[in-house]
Protein backbone atom coordinates (compact mmCIF):
# COMPACT_ATOMS: atom_id res chain seq x y z
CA UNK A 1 165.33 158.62 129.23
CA UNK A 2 162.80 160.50 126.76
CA UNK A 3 161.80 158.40 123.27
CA UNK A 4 161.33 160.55 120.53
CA UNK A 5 158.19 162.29 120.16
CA UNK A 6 155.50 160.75 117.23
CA UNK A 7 152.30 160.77 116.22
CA UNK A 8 149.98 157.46 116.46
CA UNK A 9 149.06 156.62 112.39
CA UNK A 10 146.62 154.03 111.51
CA UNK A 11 146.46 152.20 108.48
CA UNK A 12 143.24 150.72 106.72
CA UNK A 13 142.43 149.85 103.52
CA UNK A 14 145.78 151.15 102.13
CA UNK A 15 144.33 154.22 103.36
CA UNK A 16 146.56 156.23 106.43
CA UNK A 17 144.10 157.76 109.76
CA UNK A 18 146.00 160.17 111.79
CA UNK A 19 144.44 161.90 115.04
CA UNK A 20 142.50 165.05 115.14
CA UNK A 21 142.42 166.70 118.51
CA UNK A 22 139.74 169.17 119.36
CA UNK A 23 141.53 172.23 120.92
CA UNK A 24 140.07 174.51 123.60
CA UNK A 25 141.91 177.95 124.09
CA UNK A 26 140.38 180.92 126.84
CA UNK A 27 142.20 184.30 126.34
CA UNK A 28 141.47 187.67 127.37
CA UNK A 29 139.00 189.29 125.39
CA UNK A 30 141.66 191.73 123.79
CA UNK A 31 143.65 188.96 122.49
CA UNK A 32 141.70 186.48 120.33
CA UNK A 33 143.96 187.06 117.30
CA UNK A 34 146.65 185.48 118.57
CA UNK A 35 145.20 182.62 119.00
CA UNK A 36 143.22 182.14 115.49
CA UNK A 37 146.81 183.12 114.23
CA UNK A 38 148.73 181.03 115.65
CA UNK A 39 146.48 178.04 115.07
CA UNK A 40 145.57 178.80 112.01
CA UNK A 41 148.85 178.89 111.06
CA UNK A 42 148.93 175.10 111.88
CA UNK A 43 145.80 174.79 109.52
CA UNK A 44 143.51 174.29 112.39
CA UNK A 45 139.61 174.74 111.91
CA UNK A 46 137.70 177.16 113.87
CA UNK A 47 134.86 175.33 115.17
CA UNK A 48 133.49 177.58 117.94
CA UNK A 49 133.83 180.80 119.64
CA UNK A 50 131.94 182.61 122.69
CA UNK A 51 132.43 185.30 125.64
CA UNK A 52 132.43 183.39 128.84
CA UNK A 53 130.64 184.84 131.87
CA UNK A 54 134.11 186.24 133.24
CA UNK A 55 134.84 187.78 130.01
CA UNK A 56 137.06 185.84 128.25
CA UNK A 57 137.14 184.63 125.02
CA UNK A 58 136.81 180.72 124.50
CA UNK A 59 137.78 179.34 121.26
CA UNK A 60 137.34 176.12 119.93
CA UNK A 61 139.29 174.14 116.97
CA UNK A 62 140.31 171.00 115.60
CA UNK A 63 143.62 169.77 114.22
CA UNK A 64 145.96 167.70 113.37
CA UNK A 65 148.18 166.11 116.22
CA UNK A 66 151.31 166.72 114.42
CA UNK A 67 150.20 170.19 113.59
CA UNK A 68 150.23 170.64 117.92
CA UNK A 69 153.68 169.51 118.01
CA UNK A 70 155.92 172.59 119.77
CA UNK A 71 153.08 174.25 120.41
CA UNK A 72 152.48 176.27 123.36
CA UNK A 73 149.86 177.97 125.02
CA UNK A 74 149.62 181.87 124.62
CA UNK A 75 150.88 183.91 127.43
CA UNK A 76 148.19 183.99 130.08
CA UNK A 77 145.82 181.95 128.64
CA UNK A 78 143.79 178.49 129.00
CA UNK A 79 144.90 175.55 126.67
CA UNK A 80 142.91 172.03 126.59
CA UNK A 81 143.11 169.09 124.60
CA UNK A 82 141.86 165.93 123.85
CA UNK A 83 141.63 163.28 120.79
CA UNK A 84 138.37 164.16 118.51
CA UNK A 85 138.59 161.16 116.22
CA UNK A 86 141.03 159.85 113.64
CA UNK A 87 140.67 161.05 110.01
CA UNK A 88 142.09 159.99 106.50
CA UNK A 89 144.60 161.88 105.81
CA UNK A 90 146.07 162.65 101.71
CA UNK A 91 149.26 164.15 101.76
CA UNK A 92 149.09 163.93 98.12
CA UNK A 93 152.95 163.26 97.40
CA UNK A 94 152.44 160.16 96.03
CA UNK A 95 149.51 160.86 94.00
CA UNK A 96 151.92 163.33 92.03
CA UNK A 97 152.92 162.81 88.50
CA UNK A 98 156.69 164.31 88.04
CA UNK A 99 156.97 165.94 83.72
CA UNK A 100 160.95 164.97 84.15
C-alpha cells in the first residue's frame, strides 16, 4: 500500500526550508516552448539552456518540489532530477493583515 505523497519541510529558526530540485529537460529542437511553459507555469527558474551535439535542446531549471508534483515529462523528451538545496520559503499568508 502507497502513503500519501508529501514534500520533506524543515524548520529552523521559526523559519520553514522546503527543497529545490534542479530540473534537466532535452527536447527536440522544435519544441523548447513547451517546456519553459509548462515549467514556468510551476514558477520554475530558467537557469540554463544549450544545443547538444545531437541537436537537441537541453534546458535547465530549478524549483520547488511541490511545484513537480503531477508533473510529467513532455512527449518524447528527457526529464532528470535531483535535490539542489533547501531554501526559505515565505508563503506570506500569515504575514497578512485582514481590514475586516
Amino acid at each position: 500500500m502507497l502513503g500519501n505523497a508529501g514534500i520533506k519541510v524543515e524548520e529552523a529558526g521559526g523559519k520553514l526550508f522546503k527543497p529545490i530540485e534542479e530540473v534537466v529537460i532535452e527536447v527536440d529542437r522544435g519544441y523548447p516552448a513547451a517546456g519553459i511553459e509548462e515549467l514556468g507555469n510551476r514558477r520554475a527558474n530558467m537557469t540554463g539552456m544549450q544545443i547538444s551535439s545531437v541537436g537537441t535542446i537541453r534546458m535547465e531549471f530549478l524549483i520547488f518540489s511541490w511545484a513537480l508534483m503531477g508533473f510529467r515529462s513532455l512527449g518524447t523528451s528527457a526529464f532528470m532530477k535531483k535535490l539542489a538545496r533547501l531554501e526559505f520559503w515565505f508563503s506570506g499568508l500569515d504575514q497578512l493583515k485582514w481590514n475586516v
